[in-house]
N, C-alpha and C. Protein backbone atom coordinates (compact mmCIF):
# COMPACT_ATOMS: atom_id res chain seq x y z
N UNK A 1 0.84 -1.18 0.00
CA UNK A 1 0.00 0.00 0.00
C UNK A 1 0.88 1.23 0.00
N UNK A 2 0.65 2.34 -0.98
CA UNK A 2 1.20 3.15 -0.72
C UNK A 2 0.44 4.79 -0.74
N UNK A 3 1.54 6.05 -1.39
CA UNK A 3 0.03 7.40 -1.18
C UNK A 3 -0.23 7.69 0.09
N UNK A 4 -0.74 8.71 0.00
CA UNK A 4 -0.65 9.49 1.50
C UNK A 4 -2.01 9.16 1.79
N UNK A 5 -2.23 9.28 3.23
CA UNK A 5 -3.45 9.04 3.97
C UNK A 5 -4.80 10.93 3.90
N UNK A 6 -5.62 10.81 3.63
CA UNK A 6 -6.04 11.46 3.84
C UNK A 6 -8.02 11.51 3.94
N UNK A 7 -8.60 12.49 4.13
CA UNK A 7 -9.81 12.57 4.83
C UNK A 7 -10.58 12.41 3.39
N UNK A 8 -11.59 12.02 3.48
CA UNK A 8 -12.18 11.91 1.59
C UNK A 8 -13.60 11.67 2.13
N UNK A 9 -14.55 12.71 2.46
CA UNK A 9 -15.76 11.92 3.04
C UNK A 9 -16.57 11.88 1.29
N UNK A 10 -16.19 12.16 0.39
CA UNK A 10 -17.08 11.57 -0.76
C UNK A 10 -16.65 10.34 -1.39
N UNK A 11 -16.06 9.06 -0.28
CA UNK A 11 -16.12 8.19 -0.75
C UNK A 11 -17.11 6.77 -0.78
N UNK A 12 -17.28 6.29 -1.98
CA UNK A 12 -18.37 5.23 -1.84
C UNK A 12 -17.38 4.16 -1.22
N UNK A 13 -18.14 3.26 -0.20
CA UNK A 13 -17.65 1.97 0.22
C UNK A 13 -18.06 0.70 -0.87
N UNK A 14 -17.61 -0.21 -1.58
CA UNK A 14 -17.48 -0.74 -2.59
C UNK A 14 -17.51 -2.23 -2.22
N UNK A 15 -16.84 -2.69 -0.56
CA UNK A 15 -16.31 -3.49 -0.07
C UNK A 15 -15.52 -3.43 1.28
N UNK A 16 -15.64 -4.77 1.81
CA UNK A 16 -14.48 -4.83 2.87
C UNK A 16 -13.48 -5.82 2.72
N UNK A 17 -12.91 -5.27 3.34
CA UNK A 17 -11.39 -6.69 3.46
C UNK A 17 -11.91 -7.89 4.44
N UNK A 18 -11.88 -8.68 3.84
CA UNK A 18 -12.54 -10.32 4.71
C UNK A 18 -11.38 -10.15 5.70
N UNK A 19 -9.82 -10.36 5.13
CA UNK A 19 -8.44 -10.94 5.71
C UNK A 19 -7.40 -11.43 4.73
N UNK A 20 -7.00 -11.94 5.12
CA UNK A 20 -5.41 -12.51 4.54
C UNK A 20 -5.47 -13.61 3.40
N UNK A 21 -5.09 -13.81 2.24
CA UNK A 21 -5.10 -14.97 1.30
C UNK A 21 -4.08 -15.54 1.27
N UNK A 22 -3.22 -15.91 1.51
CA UNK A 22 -2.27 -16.62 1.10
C UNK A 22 -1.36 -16.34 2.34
N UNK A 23 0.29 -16.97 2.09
CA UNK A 23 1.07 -15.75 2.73
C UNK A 23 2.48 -14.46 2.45
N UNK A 24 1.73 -14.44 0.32
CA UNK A 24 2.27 -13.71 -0.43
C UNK A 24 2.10 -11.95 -0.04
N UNK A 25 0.77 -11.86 0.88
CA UNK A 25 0.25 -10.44 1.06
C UNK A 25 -1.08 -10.16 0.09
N UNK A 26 -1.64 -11.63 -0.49
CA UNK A 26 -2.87 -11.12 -1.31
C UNK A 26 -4.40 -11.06 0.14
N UNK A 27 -4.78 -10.13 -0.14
CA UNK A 27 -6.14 -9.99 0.92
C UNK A 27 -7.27 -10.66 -0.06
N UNK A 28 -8.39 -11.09 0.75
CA UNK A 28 -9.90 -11.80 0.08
C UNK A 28 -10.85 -10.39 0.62
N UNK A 29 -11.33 -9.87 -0.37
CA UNK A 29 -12.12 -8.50 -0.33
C UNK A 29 -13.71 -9.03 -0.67
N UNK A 30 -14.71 -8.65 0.29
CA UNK A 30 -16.33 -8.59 0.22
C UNK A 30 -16.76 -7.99 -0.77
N UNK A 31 -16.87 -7.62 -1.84
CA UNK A 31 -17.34 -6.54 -2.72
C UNK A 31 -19.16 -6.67 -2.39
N UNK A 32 -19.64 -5.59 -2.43
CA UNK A 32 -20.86 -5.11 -2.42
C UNK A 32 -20.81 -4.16 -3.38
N UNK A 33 -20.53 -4.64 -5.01
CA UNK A 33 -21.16 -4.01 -6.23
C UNK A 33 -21.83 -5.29 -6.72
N UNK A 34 -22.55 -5.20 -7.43
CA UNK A 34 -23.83 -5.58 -8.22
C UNK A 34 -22.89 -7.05 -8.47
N UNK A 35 -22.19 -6.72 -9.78
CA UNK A 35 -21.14 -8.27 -9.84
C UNK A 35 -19.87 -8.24 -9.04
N UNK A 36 -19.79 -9.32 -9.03
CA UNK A 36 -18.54 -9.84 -8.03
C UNK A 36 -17.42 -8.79 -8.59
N UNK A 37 -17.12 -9.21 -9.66
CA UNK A 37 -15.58 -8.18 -10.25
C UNK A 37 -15.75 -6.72 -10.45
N UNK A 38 -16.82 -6.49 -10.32
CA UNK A 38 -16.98 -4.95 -10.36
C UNK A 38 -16.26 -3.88 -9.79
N UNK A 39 -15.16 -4.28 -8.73
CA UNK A 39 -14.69 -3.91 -7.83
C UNK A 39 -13.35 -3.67 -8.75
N UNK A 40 -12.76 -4.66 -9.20
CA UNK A 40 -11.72 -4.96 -9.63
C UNK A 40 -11.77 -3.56 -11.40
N UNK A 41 -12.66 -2.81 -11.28
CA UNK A 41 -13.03 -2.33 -12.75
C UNK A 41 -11.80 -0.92 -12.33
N UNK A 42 -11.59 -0.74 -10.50
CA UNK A 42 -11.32 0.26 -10.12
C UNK A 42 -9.58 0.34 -9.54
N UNK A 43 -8.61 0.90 -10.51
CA UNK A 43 -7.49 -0.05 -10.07
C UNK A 43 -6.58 1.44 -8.93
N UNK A 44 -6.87 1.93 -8.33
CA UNK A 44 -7.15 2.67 -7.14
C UNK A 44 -7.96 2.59 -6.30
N UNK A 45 -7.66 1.90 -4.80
CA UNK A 45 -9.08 1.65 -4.06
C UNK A 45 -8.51 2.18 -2.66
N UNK A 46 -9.34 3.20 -1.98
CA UNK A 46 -9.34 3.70 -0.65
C UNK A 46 -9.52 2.58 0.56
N UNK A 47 -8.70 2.55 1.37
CA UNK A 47 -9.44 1.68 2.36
C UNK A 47 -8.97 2.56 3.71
N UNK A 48 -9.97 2.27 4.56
CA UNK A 48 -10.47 3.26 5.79
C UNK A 48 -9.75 2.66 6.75
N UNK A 49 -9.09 3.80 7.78
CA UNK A 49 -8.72 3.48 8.98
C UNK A 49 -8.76 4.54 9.92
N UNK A 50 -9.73 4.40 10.84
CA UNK A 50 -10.24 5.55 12.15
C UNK A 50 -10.47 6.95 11.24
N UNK A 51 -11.40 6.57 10.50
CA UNK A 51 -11.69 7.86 9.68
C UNK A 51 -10.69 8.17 8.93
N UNK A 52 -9.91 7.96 8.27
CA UNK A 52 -8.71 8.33 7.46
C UNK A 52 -9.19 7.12 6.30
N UNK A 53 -8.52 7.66 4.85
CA UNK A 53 -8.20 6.69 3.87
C UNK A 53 -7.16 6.79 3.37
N UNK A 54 -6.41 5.37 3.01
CA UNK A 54 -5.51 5.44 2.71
C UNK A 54 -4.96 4.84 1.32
N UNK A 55 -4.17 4.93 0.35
CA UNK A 55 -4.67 4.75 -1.21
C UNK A 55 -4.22 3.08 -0.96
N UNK A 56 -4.84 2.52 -1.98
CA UNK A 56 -4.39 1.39 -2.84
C UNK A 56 -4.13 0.73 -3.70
N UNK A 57 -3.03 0.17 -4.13
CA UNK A 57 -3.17 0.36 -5.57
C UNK A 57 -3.02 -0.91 -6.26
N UNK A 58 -4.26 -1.59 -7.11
CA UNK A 58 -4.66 -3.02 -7.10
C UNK A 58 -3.04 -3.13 -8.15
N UNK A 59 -2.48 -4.42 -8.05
CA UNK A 59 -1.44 -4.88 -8.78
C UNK A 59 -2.04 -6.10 -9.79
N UNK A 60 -3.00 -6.85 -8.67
CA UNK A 60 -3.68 -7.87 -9.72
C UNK A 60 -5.23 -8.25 -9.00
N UNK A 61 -5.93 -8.70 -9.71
CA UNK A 61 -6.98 -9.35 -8.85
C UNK A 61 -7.67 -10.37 -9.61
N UNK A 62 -8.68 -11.03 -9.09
CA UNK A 62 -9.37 -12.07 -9.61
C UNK A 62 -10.77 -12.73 -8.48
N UNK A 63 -11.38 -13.54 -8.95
CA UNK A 63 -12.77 -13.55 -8.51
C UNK A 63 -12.66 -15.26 -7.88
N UNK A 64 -13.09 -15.26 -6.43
CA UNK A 64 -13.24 -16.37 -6.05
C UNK A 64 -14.14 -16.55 -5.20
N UNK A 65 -14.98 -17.27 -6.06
CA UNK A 65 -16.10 -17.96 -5.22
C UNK A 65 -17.09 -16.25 -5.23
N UNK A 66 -17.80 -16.13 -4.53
CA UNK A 66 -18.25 -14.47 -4.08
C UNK A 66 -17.42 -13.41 -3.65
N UNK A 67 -16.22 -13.70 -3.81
CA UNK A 67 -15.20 -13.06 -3.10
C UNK A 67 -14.10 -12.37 -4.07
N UNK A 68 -13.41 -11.43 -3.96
CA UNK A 68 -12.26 -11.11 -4.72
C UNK A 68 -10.98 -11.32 -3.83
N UNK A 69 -10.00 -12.32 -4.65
CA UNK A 69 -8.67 -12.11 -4.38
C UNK A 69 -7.59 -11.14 -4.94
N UNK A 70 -6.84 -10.37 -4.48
CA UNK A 70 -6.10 -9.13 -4.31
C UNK A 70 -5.14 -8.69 -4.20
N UNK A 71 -4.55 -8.18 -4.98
CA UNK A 71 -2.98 -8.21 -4.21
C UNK A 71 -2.95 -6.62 -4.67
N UNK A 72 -2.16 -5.74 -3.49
CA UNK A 72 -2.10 -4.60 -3.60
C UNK A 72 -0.88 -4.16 -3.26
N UNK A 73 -0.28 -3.43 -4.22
CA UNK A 73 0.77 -2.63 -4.27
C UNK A 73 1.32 -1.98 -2.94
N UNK A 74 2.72 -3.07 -2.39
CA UNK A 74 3.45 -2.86 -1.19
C UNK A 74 3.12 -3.66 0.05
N UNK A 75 2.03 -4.18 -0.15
CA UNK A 75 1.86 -5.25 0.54
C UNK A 75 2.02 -6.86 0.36
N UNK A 76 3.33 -7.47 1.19
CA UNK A 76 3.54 -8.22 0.40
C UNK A 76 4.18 -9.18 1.05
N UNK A 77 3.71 -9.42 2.58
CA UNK A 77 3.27 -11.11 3.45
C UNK A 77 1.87 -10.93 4.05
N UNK A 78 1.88 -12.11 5.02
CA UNK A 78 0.58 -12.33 5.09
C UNK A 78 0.33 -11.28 6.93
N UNK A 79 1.75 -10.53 7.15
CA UNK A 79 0.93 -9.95 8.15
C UNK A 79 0.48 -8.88 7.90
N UNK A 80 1.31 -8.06 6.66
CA UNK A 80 0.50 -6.91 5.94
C UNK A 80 -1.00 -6.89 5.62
N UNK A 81 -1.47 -7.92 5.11
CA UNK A 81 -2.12 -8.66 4.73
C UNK A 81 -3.31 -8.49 5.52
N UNK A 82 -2.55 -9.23 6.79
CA UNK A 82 -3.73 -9.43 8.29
C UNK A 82 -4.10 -8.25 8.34
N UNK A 83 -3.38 -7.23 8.31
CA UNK A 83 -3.70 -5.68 9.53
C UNK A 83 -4.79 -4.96 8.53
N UNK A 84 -4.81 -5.32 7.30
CA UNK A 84 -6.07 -4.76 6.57
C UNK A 84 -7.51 -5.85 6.96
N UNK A 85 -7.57 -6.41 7.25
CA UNK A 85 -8.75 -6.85 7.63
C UNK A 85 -9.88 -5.64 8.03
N UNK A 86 -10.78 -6.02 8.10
CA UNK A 86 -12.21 -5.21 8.50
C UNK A 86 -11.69 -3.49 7.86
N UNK A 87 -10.79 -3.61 7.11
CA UNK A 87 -11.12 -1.73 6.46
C UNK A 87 -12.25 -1.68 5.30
N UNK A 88 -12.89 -0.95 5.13
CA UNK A 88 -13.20 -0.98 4.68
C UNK A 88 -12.99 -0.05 2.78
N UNK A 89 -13.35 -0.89 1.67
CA UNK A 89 -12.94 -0.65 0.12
C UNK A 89 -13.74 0.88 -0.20
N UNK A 90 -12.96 1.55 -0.74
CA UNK A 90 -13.97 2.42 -1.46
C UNK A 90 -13.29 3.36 -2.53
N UNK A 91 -13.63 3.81 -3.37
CA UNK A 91 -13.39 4.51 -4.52
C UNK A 91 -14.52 6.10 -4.86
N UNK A 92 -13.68 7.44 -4.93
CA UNK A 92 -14.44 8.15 -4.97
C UNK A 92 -15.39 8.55 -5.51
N UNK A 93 -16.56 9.11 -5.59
CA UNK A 93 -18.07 9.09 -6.39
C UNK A 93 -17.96 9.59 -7.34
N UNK A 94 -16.75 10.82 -7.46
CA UNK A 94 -16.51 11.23 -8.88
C UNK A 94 -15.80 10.14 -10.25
N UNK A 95 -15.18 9.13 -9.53
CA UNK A 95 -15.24 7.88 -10.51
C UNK A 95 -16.08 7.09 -10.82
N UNK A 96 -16.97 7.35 -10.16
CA UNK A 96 -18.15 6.25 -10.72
C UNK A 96 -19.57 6.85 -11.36
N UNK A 97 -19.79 5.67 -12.64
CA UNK A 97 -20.42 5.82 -13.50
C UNK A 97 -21.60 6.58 -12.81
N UNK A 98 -22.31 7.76 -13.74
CA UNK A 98 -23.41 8.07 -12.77
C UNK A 98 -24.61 7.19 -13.53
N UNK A 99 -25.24 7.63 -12.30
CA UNK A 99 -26.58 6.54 -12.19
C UNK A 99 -27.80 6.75 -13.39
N UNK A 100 -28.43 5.71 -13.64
CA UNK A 100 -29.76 5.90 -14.58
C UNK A 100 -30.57 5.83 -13.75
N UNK A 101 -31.74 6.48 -14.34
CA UNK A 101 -32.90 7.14 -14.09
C UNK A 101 -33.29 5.73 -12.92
N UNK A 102 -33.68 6.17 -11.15
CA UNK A 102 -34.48 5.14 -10.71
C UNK A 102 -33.16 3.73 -10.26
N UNK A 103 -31.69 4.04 -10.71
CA UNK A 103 -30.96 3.36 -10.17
C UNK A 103 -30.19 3.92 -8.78
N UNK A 104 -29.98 3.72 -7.71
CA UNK A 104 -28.97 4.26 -6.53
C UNK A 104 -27.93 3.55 -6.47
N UNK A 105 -26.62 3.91 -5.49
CA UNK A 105 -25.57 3.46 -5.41
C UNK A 105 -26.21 3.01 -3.42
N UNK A 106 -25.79 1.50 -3.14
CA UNK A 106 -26.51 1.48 -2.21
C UNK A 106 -25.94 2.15 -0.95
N UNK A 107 -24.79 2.68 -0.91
CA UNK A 107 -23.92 3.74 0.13
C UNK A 107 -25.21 5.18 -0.22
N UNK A 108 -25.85 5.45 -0.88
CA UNK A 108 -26.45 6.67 -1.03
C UNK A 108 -27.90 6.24 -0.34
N UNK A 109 -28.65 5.23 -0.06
CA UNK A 109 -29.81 4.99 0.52
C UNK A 109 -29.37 4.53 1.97
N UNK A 110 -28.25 4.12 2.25
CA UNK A 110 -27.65 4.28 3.48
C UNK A 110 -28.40 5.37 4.72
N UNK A 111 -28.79 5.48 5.52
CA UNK A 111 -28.53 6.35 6.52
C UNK A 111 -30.19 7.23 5.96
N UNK A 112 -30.59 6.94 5.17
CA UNK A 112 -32.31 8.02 5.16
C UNK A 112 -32.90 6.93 5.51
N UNK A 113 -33.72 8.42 6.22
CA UNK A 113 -35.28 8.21 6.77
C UNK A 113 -36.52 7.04 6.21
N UNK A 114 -36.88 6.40 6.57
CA UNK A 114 -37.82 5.52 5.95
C UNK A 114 -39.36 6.27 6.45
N UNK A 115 -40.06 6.42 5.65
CA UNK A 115 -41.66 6.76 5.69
C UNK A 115 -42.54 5.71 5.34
N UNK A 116 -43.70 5.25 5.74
CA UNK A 116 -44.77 5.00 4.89
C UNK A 116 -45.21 5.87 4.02
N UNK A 117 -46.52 5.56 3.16
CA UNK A 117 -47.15 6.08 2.72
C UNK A 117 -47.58 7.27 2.90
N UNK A 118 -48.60 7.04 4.10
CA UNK A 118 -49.17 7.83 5.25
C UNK A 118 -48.44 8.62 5.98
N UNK A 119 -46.96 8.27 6.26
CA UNK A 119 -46.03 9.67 6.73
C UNK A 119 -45.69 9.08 8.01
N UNK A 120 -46.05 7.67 8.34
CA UNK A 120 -45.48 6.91 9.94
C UNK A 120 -43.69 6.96 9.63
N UNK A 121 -43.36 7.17 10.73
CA UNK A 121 -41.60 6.64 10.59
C UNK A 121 -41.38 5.29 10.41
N UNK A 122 -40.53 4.91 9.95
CA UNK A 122 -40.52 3.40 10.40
C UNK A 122 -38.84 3.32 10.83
N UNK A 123 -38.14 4.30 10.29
CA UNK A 123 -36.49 3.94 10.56
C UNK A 123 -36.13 4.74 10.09
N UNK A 124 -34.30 4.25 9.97
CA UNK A 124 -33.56 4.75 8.70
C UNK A 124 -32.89 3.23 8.55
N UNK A 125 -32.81 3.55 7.16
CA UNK A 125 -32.43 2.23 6.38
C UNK A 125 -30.50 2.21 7.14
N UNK A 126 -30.22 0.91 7.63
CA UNK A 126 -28.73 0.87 8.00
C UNK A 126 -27.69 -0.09 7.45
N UNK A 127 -28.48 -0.99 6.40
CA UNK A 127 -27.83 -2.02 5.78
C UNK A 127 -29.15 -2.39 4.51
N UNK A 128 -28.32 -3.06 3.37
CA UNK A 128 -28.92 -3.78 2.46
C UNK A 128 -28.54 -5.07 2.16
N UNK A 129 -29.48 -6.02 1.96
CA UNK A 129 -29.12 -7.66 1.79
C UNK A 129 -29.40 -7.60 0.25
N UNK A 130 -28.76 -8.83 -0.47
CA UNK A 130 -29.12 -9.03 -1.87
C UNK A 130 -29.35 -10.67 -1.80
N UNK A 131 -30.91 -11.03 -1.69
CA UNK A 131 -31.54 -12.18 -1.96
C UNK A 131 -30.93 -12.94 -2.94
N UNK A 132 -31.02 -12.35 -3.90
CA UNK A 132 -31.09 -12.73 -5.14
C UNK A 132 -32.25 -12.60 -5.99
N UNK A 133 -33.47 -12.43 -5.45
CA UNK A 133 -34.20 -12.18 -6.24
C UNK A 133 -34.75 -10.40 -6.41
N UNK A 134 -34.06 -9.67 -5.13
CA UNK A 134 -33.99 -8.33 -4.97
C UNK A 134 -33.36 -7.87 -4.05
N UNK A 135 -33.24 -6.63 -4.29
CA UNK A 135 -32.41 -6.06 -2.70
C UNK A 135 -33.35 -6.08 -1.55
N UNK A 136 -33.11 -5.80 -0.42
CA UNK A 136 -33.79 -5.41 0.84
C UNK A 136 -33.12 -5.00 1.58
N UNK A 137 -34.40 -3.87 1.91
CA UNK A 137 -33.55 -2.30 2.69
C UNK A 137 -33.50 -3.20 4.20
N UNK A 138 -32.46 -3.01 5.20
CA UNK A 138 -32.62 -2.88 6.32
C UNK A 138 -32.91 -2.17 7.11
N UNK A 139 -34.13 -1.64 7.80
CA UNK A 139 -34.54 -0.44 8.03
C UNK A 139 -34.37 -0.64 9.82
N UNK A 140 -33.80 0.29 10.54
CA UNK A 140 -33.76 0.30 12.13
C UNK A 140 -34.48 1.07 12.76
N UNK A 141 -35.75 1.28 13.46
CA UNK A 141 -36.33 2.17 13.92
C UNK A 141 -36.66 1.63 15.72
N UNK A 142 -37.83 1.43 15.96
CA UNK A 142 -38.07 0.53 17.37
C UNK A 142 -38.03 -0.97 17.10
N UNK A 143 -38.30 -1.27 16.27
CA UNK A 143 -37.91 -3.03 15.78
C UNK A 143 -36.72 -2.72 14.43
N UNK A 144 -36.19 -4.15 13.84
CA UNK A 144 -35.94 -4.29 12.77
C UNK A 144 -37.09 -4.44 11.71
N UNK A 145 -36.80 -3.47 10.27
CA UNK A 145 -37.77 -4.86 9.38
C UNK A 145 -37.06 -4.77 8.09
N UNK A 146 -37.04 -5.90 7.27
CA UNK A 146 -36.75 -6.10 6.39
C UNK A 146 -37.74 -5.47 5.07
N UNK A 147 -37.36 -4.42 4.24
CA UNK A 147 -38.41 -4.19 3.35
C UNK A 147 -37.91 -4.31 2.04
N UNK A 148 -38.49 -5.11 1.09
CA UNK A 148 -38.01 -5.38 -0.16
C UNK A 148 -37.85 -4.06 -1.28
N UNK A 149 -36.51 -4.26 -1.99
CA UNK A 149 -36.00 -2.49 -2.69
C UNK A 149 -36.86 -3.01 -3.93
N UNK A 150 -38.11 -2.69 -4.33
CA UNK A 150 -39.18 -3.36 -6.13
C UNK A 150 -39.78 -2.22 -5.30
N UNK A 151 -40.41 -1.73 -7.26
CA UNK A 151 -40.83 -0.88 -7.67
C UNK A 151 -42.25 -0.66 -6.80
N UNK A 152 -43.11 -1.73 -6.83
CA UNK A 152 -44.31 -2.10 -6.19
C UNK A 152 -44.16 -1.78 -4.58
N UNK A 153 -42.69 -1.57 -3.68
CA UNK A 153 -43.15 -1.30 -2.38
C UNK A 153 -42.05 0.25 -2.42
N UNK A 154 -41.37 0.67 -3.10
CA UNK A 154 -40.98 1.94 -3.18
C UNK A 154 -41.60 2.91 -3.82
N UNK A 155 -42.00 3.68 -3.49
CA UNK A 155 -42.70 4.74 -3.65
C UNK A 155 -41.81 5.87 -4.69
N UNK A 156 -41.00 6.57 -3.24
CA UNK A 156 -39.81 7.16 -3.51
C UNK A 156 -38.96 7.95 -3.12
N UNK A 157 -37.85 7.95 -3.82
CA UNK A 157 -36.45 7.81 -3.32
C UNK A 157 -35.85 9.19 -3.48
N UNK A 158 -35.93 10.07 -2.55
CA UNK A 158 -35.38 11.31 -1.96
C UNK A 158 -33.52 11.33 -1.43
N UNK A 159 -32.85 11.48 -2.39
CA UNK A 159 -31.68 11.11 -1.51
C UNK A 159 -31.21 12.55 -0.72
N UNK A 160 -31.71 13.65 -1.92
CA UNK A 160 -30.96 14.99 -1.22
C UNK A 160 -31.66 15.08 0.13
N UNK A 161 -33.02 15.09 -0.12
CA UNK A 161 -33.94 15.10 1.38
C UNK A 161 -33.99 14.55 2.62
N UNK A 162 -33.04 13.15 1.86
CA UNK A 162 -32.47 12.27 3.68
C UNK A 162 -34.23 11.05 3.16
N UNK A 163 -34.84 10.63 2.36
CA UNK A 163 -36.19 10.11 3.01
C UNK A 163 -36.23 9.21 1.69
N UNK A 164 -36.95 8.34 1.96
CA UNK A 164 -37.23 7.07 1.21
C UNK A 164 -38.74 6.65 1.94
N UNK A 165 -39.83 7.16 0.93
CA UNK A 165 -41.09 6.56 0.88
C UNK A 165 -41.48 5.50 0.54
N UNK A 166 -42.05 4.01 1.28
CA UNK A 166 -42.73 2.85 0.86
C UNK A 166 -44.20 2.85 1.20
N UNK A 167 -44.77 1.96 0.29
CA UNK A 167 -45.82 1.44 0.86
C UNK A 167 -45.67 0.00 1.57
N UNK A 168 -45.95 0.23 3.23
CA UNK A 168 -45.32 -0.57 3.85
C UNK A 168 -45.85 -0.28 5.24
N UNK A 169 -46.85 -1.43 5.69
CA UNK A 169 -47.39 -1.09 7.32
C UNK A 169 -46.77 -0.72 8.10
N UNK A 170 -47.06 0.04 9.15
CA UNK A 170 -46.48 0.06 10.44
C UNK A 170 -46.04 -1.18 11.21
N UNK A 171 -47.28 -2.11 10.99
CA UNK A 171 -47.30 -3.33 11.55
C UNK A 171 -46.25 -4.56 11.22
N UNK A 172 -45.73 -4.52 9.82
CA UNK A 172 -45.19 -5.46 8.95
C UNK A 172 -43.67 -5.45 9.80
């Protein structure tokens, strides 16, 4: 790893570092883009430490299993390796493709407000799962609930405003 450390709050998180692959210094990285290698499209990747990022610079990568294997420039046994664990991947928003009409980046539905219909709170969304057959918001308010990201229970999607409207009980 090399590049200076610095503060970048317009960065998207892309991924985390699982841990250690080998004991050449390659890390196994989580990607949370759409396809597995999508990650790998970005050959500069930020990874976070106590609020700081610090550059990275992919040398090679490849796709295993759900996972990406990694090897990054200057890191290069397996305790380097170790100490990146749990940072988290990210690449700045001005590199990435912008969005079509009705698509989000899921770091941008992060952290808003969830509404019903009717205007009840229900949360703010704090995580997203991918089924496979769709996303689902994780929404945290006085319970958990799981609410499916389709057209049919999103209403809509306010990002400047902080709010994300569903049709979606109080009760559910």
């Amino acid at each position: 790893m090399g590049g200076e450390a610095r503060d970048a709050p317009d960065m998207v998180v892309m991924g985390r570092v699982a841990g250690a692959f080998g004991v050449k210094g390659w890390i196994k990285v989580q990607p949370y883009t759409e396809s597995t290698d999508g990650l790998l499209d970005y050959p500069v990747w930020w990874l976070a430490r106590d609020g700081q990022w610090d550059e990275g610079r992919v040398v090679e990568g490849t796709v295993h299993g759900r996972a990406l294997i990694v090897k990054l420039e200057g890191c290069d046994d397996r305790d380097a390796a170790a100490r990146l664990r749990g940072r988290e991947v990210a690449v700045p928003r001005s590199e990435l493709p912008a969005n079509a009409e009705g698509e989000y980046y899921w770091s941008e539905l992060i952290g808003l407000n969830v509404v019903s219909r009717d205007g009840a709170a229900l949360g703010r969304v704090t995580g997203l799962l991918e089924t496979g057959a769709n996303p689902v918001l994780v929404v945290g308010g006085d319970r958990e609930r799981l609410i499916p990201f389709v057209e049919a229970v999103v209403v809509k999607v306010d990002v400047a405003g902080g709010r994300l409207t569903v049709d979606w009980g109080t009760d559910f």
